[in-house]
N, C-alpha and C. Protein backbone atom coordinates (compact mmCIF):
# COMPACT_ATOMS: atom_id res chain seq x y z
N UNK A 1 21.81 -2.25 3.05
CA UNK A 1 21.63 -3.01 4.29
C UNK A 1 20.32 -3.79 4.25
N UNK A 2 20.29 -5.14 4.74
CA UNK A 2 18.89 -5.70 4.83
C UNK A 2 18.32 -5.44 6.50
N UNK A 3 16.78 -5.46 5.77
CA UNK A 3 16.04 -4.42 6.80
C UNK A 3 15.94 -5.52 7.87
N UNK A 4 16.27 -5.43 8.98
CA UNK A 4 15.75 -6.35 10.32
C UNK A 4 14.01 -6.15 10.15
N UNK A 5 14.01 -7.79 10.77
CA UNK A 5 12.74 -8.40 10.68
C UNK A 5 12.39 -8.73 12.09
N UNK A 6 11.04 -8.53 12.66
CA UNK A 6 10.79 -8.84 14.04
C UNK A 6 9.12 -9.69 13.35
N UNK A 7 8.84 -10.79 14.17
CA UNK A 7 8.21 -11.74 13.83
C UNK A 7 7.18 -11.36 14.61
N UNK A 8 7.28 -11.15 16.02
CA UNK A 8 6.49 -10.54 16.82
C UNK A 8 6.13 -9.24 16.56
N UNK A 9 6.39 -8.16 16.15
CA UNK A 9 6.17 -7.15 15.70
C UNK A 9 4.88 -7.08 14.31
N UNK A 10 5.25 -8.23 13.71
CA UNK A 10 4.31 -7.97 12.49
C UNK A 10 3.14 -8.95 13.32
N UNK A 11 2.87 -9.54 14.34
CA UNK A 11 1.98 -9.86 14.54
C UNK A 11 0.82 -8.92 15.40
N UNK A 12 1.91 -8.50 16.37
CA UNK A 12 0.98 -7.19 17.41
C UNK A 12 0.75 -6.32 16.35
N UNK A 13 1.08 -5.80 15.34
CA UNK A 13 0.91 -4.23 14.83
C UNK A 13 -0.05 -3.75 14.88
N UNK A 14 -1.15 -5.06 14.50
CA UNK A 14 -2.61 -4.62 14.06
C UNK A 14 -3.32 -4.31 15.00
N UNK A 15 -3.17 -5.24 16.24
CA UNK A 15 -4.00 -5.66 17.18
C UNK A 15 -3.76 -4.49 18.57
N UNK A 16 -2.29 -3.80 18.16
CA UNK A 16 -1.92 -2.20 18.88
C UNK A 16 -2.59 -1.61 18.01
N UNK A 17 -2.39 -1.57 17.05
CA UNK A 17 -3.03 0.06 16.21
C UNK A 17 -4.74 0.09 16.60
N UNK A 18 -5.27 -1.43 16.55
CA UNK A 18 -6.73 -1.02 17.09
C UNK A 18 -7.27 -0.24 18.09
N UNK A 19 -6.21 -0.74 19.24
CA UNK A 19 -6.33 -0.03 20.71
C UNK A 19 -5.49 1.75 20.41
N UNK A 20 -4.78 1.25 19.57
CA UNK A 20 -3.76 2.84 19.97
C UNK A 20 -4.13 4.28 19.27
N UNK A 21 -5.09 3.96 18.36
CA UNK A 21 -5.62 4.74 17.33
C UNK A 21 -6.75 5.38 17.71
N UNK A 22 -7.63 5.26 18.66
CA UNK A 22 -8.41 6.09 19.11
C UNK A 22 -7.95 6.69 20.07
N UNK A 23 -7.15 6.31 20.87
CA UNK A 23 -6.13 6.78 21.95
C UNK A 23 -5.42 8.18 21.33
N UNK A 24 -5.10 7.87 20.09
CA UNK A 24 -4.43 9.20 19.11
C UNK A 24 -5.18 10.12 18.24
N UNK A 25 -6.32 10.24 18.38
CA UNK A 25 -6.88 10.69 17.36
C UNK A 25 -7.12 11.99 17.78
N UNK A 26 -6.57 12.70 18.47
CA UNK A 26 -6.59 13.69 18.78
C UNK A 26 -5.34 14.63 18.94
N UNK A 27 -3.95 13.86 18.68
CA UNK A 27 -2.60 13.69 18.56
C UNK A 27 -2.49 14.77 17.21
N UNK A 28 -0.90 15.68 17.30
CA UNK A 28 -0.73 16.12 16.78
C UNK A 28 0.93 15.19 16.30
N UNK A 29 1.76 14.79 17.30
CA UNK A 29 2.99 14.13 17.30
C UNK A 29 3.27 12.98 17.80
N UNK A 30 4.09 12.09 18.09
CA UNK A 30 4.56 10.85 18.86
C UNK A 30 5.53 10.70 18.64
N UNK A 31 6.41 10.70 20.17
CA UNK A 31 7.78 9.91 19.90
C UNK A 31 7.92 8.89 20.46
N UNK A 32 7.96 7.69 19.45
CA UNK A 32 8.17 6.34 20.05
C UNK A 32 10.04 5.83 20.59
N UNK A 33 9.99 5.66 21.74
CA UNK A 33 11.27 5.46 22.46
C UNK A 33 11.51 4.17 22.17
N UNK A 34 12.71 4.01 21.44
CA UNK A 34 13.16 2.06 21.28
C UNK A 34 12.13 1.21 19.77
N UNK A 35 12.57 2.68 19.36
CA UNK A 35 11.57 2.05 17.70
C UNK A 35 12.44 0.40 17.13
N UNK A 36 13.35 0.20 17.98
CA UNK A 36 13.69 -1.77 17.65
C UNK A 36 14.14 -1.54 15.92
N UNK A 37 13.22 -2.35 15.29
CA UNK A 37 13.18 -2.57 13.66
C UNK A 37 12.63 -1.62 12.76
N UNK A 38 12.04 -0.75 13.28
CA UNK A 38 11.28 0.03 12.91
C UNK A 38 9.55 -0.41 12.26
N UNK A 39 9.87 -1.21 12.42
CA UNK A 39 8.24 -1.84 11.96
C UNK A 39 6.47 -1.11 12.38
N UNK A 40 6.85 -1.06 13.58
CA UNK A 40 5.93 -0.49 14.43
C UNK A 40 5.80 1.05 13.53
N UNK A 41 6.64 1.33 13.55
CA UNK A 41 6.66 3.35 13.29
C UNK A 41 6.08 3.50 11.74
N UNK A 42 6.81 2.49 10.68
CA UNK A 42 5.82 2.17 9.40
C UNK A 42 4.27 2.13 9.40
N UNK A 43 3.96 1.30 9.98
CA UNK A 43 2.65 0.90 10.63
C UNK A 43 1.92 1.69 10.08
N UNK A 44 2.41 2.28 11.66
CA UNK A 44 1.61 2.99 12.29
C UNK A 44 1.44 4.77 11.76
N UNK A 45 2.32 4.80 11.35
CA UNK A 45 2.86 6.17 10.44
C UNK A 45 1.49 6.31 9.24
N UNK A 46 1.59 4.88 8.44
CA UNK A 46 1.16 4.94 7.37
C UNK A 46 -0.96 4.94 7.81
N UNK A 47 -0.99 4.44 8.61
CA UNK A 47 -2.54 3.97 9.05
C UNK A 47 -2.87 5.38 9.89
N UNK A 48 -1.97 6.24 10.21
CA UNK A 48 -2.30 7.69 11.03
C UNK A 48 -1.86 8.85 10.55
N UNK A 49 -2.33 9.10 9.23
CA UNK A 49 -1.50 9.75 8.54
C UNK A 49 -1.17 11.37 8.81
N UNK A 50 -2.27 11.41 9.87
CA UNK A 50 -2.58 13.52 10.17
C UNK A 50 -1.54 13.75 11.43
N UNK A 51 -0.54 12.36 11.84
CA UNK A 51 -0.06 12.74 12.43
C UNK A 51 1.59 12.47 11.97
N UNK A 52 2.52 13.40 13.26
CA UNK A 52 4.19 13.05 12.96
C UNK A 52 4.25 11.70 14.00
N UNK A 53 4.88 10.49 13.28
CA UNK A 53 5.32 9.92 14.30
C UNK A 53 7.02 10.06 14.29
N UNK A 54 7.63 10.03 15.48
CA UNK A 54 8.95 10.56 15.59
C UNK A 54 9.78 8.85 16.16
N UNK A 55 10.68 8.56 15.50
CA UNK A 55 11.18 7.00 15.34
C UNK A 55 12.67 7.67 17.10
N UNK A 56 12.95 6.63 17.67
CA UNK A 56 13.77 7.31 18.58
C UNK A 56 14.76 5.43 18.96
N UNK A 57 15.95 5.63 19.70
CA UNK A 57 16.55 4.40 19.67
C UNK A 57 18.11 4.47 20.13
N UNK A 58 18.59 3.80 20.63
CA UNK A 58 20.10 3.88 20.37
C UNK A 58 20.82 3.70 19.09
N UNK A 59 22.22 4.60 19.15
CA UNK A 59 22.62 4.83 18.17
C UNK A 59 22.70 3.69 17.11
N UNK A 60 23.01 2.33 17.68
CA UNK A 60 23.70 1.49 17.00
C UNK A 60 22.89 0.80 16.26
N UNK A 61 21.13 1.17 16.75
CA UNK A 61 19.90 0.15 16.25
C UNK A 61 19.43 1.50 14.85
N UNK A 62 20.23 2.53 15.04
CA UNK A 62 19.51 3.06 13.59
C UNK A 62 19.41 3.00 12.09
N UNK A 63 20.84 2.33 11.94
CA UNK A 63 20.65 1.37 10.82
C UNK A 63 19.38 0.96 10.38
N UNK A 64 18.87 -0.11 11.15
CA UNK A 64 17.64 -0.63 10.66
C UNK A 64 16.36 -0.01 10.61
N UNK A 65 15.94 1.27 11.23
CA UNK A 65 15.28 1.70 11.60
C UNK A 65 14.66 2.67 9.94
N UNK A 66 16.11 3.25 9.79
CA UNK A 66 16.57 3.89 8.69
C UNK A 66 16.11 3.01 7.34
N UNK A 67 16.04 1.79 6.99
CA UNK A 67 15.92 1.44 6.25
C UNK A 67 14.45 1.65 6.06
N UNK A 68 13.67 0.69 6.95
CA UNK A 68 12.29 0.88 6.95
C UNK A 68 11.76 2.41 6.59
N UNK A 69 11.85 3.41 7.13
CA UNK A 69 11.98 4.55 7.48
C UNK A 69 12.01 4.66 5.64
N UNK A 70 12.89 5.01 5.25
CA UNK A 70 13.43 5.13 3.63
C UNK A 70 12.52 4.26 2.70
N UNK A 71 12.64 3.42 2.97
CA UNK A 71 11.37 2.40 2.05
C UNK A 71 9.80 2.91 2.02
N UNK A 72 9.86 2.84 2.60
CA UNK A 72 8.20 3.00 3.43
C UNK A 72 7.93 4.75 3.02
N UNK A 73 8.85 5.63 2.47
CA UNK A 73 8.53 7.05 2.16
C UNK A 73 7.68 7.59 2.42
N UNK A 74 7.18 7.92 3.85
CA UNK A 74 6.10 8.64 4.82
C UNK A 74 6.28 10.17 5.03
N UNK A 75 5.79 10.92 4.64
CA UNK A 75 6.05 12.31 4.94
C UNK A 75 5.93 12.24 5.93
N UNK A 76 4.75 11.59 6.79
CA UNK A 76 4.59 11.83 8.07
C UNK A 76 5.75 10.85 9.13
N UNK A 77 6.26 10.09 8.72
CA UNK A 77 7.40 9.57 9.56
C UNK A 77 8.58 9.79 9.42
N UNK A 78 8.99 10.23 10.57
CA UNK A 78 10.83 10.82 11.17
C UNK A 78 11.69 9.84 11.41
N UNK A 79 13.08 10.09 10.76
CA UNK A 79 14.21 9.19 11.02
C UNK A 79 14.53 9.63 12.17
N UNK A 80 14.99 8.15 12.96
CA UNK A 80 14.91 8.13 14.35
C UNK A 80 16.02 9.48 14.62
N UNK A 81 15.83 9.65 15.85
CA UNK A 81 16.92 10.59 17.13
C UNK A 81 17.40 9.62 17.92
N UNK A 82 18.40 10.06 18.24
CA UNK A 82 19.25 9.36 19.21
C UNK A 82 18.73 9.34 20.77
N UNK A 83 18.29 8.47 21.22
CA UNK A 83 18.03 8.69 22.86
C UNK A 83 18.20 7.40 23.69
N UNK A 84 18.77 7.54 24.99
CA UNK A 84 19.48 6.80 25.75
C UNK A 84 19.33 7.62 26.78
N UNK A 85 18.23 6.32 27.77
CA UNK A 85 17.52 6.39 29.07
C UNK A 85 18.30 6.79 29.91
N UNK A 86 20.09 6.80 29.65
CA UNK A 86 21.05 6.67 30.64
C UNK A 86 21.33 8.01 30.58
N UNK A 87 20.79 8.96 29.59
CA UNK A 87 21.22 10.31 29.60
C UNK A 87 19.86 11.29 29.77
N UNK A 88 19.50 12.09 30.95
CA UNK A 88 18.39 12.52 30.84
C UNK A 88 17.89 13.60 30.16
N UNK A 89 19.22 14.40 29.68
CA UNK A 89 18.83 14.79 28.36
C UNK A 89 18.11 14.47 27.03
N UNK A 90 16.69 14.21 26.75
CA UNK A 90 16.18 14.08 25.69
C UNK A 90 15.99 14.82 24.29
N UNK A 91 15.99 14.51 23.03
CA UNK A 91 16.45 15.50 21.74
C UNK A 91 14.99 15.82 21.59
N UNK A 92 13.99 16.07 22.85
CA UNK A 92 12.69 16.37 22.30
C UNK A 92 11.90 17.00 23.79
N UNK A 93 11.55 18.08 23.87
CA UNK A 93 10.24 18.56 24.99
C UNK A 93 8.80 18.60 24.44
N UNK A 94 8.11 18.87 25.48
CA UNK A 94 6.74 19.47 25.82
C UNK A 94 6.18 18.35 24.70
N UNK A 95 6.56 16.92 24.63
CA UNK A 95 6.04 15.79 23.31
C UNK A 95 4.72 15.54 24.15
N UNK A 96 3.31 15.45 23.00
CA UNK A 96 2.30 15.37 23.20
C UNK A 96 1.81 13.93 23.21
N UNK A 97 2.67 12.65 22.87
CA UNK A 97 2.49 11.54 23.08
C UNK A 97 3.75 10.61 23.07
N UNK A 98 4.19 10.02 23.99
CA UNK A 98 5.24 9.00 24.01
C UNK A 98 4.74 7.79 23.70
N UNK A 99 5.24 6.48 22.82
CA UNK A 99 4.90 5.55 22.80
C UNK A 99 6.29 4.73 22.83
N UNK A 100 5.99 3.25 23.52
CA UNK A 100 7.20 2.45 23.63
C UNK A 100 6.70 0.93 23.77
N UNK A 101 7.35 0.00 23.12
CA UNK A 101 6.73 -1.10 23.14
C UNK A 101 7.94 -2.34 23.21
N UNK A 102 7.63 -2.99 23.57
CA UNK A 102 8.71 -4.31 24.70
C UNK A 102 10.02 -3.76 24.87
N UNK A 103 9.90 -2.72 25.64
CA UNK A 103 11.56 -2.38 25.95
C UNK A 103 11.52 -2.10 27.30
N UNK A 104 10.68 -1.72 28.37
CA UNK A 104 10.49 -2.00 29.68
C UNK A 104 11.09 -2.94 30.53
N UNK A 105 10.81 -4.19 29.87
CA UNK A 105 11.14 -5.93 30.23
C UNK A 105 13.06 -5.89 29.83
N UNK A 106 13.22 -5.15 29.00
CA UNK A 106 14.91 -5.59 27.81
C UNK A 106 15.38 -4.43 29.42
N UNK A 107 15.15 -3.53 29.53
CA UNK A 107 15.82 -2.49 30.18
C UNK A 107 16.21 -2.75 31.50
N UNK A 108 16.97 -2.44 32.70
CA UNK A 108 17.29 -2.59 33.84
C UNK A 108 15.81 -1.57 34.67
N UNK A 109 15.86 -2.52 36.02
CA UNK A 109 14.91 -1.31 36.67
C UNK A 109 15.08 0.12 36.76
N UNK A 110 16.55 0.26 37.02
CA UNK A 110 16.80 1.72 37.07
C UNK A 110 16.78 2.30 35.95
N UNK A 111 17.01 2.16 34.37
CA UNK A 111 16.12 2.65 33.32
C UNK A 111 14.85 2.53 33.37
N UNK A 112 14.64 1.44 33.86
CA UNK A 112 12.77 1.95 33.87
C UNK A 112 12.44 3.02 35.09
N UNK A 113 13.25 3.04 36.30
CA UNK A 113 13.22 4.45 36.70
C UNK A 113 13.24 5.83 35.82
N UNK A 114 14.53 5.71 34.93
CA UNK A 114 14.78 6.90 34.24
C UNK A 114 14.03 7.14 33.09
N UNK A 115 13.53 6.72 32.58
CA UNK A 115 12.28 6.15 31.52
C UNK A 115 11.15 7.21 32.06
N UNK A 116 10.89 6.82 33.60
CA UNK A 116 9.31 7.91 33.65
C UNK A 116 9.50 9.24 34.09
N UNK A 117 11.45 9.16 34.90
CA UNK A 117 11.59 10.43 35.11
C UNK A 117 11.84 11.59 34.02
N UNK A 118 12.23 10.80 32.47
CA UNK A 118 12.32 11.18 31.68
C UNK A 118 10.82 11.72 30.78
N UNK A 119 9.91 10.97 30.84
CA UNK A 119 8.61 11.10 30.55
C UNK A 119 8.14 12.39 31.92
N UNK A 120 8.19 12.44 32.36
CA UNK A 120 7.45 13.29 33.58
C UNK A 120 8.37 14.97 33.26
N UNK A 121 9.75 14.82 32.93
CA UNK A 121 10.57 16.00 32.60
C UNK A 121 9.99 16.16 31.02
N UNK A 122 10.04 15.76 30.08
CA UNK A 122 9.81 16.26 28.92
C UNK A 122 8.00 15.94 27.62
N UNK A 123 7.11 15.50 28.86
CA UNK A 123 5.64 14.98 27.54
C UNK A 123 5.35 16.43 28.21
N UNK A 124 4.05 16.34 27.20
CA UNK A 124 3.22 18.05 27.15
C UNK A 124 2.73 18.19 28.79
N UNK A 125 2.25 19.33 28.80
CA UNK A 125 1.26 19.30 29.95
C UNK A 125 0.16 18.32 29.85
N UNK A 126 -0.36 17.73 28.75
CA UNK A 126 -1.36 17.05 28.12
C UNK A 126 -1.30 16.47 28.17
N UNK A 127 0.09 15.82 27.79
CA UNK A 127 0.28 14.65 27.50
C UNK A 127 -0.07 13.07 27.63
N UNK A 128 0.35 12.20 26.14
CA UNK A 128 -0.04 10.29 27.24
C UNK A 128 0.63 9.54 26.75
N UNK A 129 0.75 8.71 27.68
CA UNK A 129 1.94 7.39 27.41
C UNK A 129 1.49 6.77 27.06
N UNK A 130 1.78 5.69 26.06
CA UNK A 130 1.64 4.38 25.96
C UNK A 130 2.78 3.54 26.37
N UNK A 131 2.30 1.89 26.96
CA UNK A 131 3.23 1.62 26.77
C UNK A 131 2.86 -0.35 26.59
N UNK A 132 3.36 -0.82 25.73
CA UNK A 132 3.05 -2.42 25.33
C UNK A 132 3.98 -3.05 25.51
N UNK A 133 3.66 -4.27 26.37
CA UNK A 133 4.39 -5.42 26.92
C UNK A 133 3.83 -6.13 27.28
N UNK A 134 4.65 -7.56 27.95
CA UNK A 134 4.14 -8.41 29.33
C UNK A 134 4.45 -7.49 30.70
N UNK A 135 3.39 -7.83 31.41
CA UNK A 135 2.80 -7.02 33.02
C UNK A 135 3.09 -8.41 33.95
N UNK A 136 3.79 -8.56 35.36
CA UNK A 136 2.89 -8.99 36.14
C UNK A 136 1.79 -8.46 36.88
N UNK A 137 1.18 -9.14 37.72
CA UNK A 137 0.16 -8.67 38.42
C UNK A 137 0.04 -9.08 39.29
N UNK A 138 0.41 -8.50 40.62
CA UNK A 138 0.05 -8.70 42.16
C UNK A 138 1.68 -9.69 42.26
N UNK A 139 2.83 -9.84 41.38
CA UNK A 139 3.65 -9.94 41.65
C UNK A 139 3.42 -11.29 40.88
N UNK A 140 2.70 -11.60 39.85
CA UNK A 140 2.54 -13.14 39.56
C UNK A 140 2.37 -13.17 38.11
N UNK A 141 2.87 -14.14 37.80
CA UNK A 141 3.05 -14.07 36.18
C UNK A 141 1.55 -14.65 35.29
N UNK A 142 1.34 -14.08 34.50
CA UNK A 142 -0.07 -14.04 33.66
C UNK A 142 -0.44 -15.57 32.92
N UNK A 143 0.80 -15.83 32.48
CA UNK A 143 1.23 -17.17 31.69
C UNK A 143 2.15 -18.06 31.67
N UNK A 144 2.28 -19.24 32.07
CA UNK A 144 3.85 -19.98 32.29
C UNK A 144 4.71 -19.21 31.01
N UNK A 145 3.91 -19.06 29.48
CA UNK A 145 4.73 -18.72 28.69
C UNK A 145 5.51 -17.16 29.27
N UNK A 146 5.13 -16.79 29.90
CA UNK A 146 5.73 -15.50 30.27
C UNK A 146 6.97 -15.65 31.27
N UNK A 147 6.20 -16.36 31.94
CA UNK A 147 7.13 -17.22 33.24
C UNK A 147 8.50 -17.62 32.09
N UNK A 148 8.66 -18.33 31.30
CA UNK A 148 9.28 -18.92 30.88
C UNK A 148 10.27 -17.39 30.16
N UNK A 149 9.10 -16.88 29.63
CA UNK A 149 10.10 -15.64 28.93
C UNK A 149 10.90 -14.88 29.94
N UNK A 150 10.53 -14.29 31.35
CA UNK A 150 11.41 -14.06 32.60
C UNK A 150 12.59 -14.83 32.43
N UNK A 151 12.79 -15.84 32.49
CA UNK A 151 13.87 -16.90 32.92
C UNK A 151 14.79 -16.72 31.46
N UNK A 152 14.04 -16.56 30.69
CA UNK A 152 15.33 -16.00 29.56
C UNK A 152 15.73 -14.89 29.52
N UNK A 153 14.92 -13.56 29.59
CA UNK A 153 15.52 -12.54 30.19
C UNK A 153 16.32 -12.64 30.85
N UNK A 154 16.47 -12.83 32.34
CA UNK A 154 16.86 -12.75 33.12
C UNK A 154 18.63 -13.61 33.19
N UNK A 155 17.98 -14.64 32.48
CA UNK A 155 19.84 -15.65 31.86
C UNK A 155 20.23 -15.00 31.15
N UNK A 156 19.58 -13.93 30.06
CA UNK A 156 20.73 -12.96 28.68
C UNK A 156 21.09 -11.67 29.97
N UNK A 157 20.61 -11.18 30.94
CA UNK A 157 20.64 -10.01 31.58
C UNK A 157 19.90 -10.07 33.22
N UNK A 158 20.75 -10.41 34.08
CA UNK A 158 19.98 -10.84 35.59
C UNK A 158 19.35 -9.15 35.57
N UNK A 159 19.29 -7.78 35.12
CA UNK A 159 18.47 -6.84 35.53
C UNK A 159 17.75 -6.21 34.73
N UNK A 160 17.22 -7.21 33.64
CA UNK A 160 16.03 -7.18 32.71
C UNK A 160 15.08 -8.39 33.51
N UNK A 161 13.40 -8.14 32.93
CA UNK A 161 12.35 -9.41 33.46
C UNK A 161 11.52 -8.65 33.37
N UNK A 162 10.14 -9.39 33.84
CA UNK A 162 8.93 -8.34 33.22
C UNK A 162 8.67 -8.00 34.59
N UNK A 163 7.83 -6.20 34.50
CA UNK A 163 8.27 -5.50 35.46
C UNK A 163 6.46 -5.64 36.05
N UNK A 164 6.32 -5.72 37.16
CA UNK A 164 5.02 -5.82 37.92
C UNK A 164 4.36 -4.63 37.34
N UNK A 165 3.13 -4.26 36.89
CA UNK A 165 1.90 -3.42 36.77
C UNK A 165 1.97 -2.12 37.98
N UNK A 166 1.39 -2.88 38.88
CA UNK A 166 1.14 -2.10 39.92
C UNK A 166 2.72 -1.01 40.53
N UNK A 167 3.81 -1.93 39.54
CA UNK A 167 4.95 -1.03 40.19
C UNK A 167 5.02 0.56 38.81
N UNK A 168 4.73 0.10 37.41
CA UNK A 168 4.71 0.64 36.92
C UNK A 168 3.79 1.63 36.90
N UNK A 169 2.74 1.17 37.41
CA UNK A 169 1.60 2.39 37.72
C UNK A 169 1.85 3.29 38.99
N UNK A 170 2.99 3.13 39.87
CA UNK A 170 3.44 3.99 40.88
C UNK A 170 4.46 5.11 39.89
N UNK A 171 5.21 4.41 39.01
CA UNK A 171 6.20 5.16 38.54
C UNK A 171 4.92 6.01 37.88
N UNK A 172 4.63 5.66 36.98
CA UNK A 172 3.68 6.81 36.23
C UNK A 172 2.83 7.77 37.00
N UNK A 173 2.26 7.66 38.07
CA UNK A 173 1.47 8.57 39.32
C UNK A 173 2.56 9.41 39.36
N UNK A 174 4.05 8.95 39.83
CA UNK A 174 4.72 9.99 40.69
C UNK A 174 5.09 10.50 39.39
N UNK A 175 5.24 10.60 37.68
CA UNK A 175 5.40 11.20 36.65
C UNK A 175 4.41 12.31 36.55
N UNK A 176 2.86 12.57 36.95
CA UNK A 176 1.87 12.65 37.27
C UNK A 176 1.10 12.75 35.73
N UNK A 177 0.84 11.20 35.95
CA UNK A 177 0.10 10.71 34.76
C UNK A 177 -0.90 9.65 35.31
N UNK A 178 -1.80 9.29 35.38
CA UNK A 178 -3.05 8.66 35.60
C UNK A 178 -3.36 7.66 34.44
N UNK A 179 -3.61 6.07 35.10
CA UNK A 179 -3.70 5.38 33.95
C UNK A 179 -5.42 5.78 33.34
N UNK A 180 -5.69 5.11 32.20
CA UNK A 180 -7.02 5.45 31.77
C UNK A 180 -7.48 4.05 31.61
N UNK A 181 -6.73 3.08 30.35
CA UNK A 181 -7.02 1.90 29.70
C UNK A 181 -5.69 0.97 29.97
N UNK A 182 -6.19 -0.29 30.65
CA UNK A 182 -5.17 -1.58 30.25
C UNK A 182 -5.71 -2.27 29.84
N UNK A 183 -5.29 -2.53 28.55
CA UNK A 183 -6.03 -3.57 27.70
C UNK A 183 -4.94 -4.51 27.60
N UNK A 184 -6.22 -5.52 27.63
CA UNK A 184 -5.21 -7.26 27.22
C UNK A 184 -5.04 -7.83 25.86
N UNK A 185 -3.37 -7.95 25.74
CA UNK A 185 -3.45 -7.86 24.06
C UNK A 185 -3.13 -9.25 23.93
N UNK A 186 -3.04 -10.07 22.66
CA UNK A 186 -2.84 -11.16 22.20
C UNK A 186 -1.28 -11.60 22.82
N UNK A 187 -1.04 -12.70 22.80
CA UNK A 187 0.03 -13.35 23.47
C UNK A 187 0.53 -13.07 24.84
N UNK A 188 -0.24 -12.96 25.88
CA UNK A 188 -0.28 -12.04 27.44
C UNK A 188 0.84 -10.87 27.22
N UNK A 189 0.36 -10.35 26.54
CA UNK A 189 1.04 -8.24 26.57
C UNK A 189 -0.61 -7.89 27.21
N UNK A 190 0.03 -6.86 27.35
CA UNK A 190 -0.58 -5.97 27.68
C UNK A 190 -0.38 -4.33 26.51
N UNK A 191 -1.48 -3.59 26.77
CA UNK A 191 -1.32 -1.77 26.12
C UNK A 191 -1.87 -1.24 26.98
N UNK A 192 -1.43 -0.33 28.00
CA UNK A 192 -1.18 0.17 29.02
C UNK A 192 -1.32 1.91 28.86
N UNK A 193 -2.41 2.78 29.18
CA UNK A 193 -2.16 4.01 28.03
C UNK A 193 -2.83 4.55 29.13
N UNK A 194 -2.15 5.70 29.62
CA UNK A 194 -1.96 6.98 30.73
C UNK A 194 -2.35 8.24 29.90
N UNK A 195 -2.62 8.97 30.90
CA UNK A 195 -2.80 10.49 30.43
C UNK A 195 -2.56 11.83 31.54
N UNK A 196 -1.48 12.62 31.26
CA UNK A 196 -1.90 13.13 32.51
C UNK A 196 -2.46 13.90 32.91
């Protein structure tokens, strides 16, 4: 199989791992929810090596995930698990770090409901989220380019779009997780990293 390629992915990698790596350095595990191409989990696998990162996704995206995954021969990186926001059964508890990156915006609100109720039922007592995307803020978009990316969302899927900050930081409180750092990343994303 040829390995899916994300263009955007090889550009953030670096510019997350700067922010996300002191954030982890105290990390024993991570399960990243919606590992996409798997690119991210390579990465990041290979640049953090004392830790497990755990690859996670719907069934149908593991193909690609798998490839990377296999190439890349990481002791420390796991072929993805199956998980789907729509089932609140997760193939993982008491996880000491969740990470997830542009799948907030792809997802319906009510997965991003089930997303923190899912995070709030299964991270450690310790636990911290990450999470990387476009944010609005105060209900207003950061960049026309973002603006513009809404309006395509929203034409492939009217209940995907980028989800307000301040709403996501309610979901995470009532998870009871406390933000720490929002940092502003290259191309208006955001890395967004809670603890609770």
């Amino acid at each position: 199989m040829t390995k899916p390629f994300s263009q955007a992915c090889e550009n953030n990698k670096d510019p997350i791992l700067q922010k996300l790596a002191p954030f982890l350095a105290d990390a024993s595990q991570v399960l990243e929810i919606g590992s996409g191409t798997g690119q991210h989990a390579v990465h990041f696998a290979k640049a953090l090596p004392t830790l497990i990162w755990q690859t996670s996704d719907l069934r149908h995206n593991h193909g690609g995930i798998v490839s990377w995954c296999e190439e890349a021969n990481l002791t420390n990186l796991r072929l993805p698990l199956e998980l789907d926001l729509n089932n609140e059964s997760w193939p993982l508890d008491n996880i000491p770090v969740i990470y997830t990156a542009n799948t907030l915006h792809i997802v319906s609100a009510k997965l991003v409901e089930q997303f923190f109720k899912g995070v709030a039922t299964h991270i450690a007592e310790t636990g911290k989220l990450a999470i990387y995307g476009p944010f609005n803020y105060r209900g207003n978009f950061t960049s026309l380019s973002n603006a513009e990316f809404d309006a395509f969302l929203k034409m492939r899927d009217p209940h995907s779009g980028i989800r307000d900050f301040e709403w996501i930081c309610e979901l995470a409180q009532k998870a009871g997780l406390a933000l720490v750092h929002d940092h502003a990343m290259p191309a208006n994303n955001r890395l967004l990293l809670f603890k609770r």
